[in-house]
PDB file of N, CA and C in Angstrom:
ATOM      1  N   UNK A   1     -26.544   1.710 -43.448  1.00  0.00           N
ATOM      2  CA  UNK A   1     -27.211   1.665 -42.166  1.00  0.00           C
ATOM      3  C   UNK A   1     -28.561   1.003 -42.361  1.00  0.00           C
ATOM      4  N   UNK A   2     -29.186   0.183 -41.073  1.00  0.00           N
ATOM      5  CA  UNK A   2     -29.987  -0.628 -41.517  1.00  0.00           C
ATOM      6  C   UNK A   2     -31.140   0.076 -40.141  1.00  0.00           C
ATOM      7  N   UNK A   3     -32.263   0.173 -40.564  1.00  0.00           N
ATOM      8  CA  UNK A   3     -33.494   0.454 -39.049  1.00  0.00           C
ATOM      9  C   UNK A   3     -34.173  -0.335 -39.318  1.00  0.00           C
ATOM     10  N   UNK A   4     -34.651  -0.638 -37.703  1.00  0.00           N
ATOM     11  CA  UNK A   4     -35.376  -1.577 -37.455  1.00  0.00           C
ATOM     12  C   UNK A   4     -36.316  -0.782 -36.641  1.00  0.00           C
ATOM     13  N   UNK A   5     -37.832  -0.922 -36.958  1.00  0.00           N
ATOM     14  CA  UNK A   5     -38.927  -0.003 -36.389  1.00  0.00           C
ATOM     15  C   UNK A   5     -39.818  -0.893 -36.263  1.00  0.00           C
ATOM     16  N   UNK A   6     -40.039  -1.102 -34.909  1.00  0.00           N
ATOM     17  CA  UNK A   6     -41.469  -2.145 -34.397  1.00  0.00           C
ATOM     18  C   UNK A   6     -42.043  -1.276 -33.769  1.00  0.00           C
ATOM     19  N   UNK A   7     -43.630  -1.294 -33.786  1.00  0.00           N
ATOM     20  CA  UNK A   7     -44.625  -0.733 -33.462  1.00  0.00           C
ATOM     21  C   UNK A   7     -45.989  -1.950 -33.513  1.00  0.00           C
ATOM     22  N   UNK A   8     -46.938  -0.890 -32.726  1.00  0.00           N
ATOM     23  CA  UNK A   8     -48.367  -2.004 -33.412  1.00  0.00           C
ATOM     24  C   UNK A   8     -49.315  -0.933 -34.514  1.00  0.00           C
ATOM     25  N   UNK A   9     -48.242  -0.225 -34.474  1.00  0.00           N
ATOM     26  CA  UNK A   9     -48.970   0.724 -35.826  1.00  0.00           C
ATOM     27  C   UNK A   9     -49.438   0.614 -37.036  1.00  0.00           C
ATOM     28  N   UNK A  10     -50.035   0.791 -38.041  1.00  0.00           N
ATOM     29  CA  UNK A  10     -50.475   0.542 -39.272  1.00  0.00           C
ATOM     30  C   UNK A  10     -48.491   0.806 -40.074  1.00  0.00           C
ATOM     31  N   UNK A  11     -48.654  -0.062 -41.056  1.00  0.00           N
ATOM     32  CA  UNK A  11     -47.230   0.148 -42.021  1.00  0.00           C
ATOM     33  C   UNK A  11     -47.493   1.082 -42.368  1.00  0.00           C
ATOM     34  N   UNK A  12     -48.267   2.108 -42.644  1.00  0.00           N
ATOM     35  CA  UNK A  12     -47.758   3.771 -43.570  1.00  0.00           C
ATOM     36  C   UNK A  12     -47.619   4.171 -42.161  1.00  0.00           C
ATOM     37  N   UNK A  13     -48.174   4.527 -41.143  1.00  0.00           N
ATOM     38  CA  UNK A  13     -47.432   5.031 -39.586  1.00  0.00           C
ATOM     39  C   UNK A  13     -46.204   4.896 -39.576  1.00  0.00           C
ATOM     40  N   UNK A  14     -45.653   3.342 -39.584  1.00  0.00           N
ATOM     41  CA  UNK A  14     -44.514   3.537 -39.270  1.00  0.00           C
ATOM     42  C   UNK A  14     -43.185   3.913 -40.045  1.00  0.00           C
ATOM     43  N   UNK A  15     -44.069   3.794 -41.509  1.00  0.00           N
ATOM     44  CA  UNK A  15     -43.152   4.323 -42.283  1.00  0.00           C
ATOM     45  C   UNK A  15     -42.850   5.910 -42.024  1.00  0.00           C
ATOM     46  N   UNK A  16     -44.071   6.268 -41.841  1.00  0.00           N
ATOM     47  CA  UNK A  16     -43.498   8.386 -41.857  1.00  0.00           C
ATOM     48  C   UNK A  16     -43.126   8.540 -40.452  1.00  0.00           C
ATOM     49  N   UNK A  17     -43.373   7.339 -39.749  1.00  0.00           N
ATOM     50  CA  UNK A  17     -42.719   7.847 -38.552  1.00  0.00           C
ATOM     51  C   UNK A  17     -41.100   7.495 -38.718  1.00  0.00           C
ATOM     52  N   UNK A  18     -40.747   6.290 -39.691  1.00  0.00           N
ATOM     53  CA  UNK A  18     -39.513   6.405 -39.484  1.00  0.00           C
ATOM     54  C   UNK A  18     -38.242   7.479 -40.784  1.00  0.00           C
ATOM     55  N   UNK A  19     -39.845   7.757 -41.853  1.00  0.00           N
ATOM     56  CA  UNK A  19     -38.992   8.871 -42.542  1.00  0.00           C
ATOM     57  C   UNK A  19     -39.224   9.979 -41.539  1.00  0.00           C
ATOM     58  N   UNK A  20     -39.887  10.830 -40.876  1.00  0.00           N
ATOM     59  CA  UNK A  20     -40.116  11.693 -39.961  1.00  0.00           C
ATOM     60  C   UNK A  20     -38.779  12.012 -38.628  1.00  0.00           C
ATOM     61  N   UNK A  21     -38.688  10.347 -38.315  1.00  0.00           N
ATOM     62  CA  UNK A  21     -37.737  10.869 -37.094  1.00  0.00           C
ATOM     63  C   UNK A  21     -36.331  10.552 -37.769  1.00  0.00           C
ATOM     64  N   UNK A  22     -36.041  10.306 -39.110  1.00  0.00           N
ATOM     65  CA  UNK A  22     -34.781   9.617 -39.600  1.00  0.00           C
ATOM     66  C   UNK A  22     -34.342   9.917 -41.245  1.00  0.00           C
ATOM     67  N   UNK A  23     -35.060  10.925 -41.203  1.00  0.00           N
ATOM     68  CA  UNK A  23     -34.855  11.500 -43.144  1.00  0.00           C
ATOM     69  C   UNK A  23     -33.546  11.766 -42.579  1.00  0.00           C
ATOM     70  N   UNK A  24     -32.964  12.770 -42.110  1.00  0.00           N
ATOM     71  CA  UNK A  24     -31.915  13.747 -41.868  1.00  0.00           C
ATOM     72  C   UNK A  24     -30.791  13.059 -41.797  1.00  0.00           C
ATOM     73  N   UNK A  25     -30.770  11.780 -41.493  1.00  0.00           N
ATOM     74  CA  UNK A  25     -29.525  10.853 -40.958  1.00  0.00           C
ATOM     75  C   UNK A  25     -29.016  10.650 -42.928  1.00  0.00           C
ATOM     76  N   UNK A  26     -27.580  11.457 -43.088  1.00  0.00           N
ATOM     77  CA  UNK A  26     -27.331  10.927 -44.339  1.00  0.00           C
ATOM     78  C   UNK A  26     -27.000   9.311 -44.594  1.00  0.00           C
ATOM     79  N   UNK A  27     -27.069   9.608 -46.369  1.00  0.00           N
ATOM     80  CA  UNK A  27     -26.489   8.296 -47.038  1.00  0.00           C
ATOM     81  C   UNK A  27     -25.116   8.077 -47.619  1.00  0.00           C
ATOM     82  N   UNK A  28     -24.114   7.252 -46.553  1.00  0.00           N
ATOM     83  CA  UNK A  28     -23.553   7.639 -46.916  1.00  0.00           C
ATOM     84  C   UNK A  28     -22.096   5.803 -47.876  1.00  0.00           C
ATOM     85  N   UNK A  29     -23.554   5.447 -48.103  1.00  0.00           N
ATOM     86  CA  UNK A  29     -23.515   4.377 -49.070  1.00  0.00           C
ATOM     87  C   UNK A  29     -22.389   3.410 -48.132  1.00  0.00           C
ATOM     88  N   UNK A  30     -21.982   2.725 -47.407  1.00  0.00           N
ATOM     89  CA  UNK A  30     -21.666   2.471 -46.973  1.00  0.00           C
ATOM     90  C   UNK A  30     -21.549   0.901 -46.999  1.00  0.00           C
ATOM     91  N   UNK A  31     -20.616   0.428 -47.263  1.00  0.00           N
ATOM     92  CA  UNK A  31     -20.847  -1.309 -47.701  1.00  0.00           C
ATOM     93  C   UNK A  31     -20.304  -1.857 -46.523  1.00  0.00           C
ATOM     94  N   UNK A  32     -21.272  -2.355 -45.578  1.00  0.00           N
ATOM     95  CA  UNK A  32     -21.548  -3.527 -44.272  1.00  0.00           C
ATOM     96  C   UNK A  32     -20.525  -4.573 -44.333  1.00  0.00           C
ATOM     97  N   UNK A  33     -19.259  -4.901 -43.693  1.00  0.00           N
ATOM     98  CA  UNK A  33     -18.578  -6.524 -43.597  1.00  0.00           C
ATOM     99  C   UNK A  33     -19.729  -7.788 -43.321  1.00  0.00           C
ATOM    100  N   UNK A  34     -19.316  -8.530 -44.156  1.00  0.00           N
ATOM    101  CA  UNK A  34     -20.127  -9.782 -44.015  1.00  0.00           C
ATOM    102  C   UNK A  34     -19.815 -10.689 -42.650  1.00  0.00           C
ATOM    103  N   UNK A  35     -20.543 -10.482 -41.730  1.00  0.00           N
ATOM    104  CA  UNK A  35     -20.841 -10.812 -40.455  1.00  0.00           C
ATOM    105  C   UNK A  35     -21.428 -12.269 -40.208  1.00  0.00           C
ATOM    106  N   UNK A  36     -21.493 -12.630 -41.120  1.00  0.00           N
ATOM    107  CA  UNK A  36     -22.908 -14.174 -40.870  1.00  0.00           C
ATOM    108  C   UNK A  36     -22.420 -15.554 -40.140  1.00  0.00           C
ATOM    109  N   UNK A  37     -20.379 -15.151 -40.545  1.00  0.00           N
ATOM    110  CA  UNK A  37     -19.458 -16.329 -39.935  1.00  0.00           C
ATOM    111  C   UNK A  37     -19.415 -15.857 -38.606  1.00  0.00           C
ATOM    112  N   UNK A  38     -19.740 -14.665 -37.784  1.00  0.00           N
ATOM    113  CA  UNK A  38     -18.963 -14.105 -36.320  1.00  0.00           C
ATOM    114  C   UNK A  38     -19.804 -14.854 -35.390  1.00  0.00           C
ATOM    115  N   UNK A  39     -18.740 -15.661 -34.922  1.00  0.00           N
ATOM    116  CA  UNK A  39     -19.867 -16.092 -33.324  1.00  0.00           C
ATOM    117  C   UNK A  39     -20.111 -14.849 -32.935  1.00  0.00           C
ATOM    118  N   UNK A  40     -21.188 -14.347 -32.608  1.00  0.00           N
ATOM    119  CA  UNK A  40     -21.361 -13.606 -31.712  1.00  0.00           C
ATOM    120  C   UNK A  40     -21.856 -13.941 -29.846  1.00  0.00           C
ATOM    121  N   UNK A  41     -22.860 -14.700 -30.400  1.00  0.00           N
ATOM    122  CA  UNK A  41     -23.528 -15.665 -28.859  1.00  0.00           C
ATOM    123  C   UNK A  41     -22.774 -16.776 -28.779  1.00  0.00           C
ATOM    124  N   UNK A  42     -21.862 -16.893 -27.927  1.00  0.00           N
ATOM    125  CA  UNK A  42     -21.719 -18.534 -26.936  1.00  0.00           C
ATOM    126  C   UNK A  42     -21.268 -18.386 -25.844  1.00  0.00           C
ATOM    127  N   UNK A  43     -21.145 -19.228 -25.577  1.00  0.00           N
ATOM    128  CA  UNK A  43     -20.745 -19.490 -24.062  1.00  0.00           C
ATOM    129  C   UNK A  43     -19.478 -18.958 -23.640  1.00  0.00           C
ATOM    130  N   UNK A  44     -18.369 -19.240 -24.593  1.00  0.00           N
ATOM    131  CA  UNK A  44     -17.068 -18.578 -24.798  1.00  0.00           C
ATOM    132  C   UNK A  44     -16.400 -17.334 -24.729  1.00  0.00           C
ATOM    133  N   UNK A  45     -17.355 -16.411 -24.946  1.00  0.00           N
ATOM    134  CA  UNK A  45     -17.052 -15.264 -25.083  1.00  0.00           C
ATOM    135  C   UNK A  45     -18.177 -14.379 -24.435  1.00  0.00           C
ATOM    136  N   UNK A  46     -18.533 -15.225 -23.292  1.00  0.00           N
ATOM    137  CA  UNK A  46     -19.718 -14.676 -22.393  1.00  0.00           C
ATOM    138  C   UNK A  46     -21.402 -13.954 -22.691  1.00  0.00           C
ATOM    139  N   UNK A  47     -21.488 -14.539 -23.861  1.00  0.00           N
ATOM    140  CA  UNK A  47     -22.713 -13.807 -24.283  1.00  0.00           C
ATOM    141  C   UNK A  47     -23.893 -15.140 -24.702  1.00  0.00           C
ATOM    142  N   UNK A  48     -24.989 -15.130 -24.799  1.00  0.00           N
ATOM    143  CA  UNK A  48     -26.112 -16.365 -25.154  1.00  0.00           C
ATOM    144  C   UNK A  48     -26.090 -16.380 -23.830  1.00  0.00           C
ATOM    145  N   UNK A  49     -26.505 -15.838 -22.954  1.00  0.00           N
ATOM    146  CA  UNK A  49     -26.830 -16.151 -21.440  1.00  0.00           C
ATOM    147  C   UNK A  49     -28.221 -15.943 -21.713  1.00  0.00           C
ATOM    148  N   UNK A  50     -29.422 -16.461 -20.724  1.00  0.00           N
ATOM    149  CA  UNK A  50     -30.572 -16.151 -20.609  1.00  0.00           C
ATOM    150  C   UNK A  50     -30.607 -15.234 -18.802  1.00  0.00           C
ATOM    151  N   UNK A  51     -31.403 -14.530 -18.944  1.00  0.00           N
ATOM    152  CA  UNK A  51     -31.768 -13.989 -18.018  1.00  0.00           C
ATOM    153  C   UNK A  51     -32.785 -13.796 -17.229  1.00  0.00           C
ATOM    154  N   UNK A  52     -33.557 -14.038 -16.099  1.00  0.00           N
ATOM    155  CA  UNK A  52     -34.554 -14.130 -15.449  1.00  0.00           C
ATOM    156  C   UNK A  52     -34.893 -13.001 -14.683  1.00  0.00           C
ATOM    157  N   UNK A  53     -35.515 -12.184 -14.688  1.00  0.00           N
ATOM    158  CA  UNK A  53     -35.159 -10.747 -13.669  1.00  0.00           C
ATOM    159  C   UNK A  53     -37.303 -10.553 -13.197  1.00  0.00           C
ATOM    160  N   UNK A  54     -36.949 -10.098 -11.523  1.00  0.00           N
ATOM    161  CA  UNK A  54     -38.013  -9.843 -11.161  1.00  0.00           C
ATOM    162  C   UNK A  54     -38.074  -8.202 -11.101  1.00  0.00           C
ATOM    163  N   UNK A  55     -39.010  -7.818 -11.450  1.00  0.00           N
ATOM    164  CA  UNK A  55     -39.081  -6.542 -11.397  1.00  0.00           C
ATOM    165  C   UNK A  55     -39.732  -6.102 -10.103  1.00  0.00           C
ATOM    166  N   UNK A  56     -38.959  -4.862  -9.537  1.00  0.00           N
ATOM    167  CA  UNK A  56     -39.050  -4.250  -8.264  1.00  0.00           C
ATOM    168  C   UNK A  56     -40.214  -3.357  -8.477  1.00  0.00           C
ATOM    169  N   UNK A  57     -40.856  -3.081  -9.664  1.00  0.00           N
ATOM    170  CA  UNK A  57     -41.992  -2.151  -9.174  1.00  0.00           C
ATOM    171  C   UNK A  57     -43.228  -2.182 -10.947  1.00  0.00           C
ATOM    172  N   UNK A  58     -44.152  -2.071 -10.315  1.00  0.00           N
ATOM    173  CA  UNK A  58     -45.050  -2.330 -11.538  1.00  0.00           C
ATOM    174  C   UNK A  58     -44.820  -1.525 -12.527  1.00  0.00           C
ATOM    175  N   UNK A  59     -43.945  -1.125 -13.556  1.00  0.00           N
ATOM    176  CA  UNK A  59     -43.834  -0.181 -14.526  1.00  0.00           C
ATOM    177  C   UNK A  59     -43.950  -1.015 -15.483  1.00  0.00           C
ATOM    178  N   UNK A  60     -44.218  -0.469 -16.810  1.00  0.00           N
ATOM    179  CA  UNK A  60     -44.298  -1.085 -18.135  1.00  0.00           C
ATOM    180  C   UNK A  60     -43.453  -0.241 -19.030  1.00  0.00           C
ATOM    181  N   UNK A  61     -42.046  -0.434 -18.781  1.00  0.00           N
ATOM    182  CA  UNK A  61     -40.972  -0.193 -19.930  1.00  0.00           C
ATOM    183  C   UNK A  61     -39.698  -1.033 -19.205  1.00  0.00           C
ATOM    184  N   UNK A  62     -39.203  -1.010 -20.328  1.00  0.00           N
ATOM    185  CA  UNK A  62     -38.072  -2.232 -20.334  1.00  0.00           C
ATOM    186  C   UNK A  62     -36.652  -1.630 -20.798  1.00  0.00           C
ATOM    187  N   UNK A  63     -35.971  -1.608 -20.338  1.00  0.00           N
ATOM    188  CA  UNK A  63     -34.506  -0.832 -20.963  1.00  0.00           C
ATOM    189  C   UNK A  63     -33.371  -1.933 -21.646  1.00  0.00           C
ATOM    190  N   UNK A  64     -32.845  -2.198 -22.488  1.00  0.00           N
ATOM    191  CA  UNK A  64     -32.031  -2.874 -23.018  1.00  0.00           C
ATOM    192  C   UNK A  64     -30.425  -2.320 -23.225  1.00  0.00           C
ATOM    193  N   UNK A  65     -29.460  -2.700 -22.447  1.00  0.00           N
ATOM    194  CA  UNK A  65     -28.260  -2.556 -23.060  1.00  0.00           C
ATOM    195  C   UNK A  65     -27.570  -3.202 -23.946  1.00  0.00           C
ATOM    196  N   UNK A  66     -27.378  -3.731 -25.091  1.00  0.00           N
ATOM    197  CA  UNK A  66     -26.573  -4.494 -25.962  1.00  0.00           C
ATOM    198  C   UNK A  66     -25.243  -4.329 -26.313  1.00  0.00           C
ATOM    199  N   UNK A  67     -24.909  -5.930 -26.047  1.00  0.00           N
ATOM    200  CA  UNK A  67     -23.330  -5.855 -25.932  1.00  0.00           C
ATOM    201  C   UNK A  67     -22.778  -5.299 -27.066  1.00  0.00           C
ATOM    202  N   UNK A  68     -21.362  -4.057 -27.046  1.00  0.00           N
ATOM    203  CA  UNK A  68     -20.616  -4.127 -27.669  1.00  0.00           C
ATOM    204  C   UNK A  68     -20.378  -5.097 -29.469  1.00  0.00           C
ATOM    205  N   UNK A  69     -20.890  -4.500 -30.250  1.00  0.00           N
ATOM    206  CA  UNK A  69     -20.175  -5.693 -31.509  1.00  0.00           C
ATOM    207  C   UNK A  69     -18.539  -5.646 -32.115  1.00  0.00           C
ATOM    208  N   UNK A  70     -18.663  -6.510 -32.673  1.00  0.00           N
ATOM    209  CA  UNK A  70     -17.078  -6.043 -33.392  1.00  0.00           C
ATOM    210  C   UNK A  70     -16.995  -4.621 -33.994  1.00  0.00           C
ATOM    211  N   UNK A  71     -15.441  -4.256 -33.967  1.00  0.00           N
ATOM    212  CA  UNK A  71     -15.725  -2.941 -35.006  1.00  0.00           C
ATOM    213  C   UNK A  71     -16.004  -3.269 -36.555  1.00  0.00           C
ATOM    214  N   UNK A  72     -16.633  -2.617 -36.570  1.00  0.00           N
ATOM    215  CA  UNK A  72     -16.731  -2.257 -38.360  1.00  0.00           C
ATOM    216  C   UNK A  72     -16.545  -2.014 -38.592  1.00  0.00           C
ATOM    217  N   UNK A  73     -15.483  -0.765 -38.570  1.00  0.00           N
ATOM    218  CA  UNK A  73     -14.531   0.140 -39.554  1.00  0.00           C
ATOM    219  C   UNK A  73     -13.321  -0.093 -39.337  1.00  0.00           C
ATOM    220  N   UNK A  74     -12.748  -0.013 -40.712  1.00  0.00           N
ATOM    221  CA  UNK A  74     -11.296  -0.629 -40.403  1.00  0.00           C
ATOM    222  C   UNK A  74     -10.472   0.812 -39.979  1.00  0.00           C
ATOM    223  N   UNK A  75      -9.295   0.954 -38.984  1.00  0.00           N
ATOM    224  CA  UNK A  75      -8.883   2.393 -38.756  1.00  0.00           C
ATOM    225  C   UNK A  75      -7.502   2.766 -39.822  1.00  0.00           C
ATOM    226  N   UNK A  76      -7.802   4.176 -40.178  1.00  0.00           N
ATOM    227  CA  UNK A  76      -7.071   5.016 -40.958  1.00  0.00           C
ATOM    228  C   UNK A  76      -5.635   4.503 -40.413  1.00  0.00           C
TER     229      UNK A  76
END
């Protein structure tokens, strides 16, 4: 498993923040399929779209849904 932790925090912050909120998650050594050939974005398979969106009200947070990836585990 791989985290990704952006902040504008100092690097030891975000480090104990991400041992803090993420010690507990075991290891469970896990070897990743090599992904680097998968289209993921084109046109083809409906994804690499850009998006333009006006926002209906002055808030400052942003919600992201991300598409679906391939599976990664092969089934029993």
């Amino acid at each position: 498993m791989t985290l990704c932790l952006v902040g504008n925090h100092e690097l030891d912050k975000l480090q104990q923040m991400a041992v803090d909120n993420f010690h507990s998650i075991p290891n469970k050594n896990f070897n990743a399929p090599d992904l680097r050939n998968e289209e993921t974005f084109s046109l083809d398979n409906g994804l690499g779209h850009i998006f333009r969106l006006v926002p209906e009200k002055d808030l400052k947070q942003m919600s992201i849904c991300w598409p679906m990836m391939p599976e990664t585990l092969s089934k029993s």
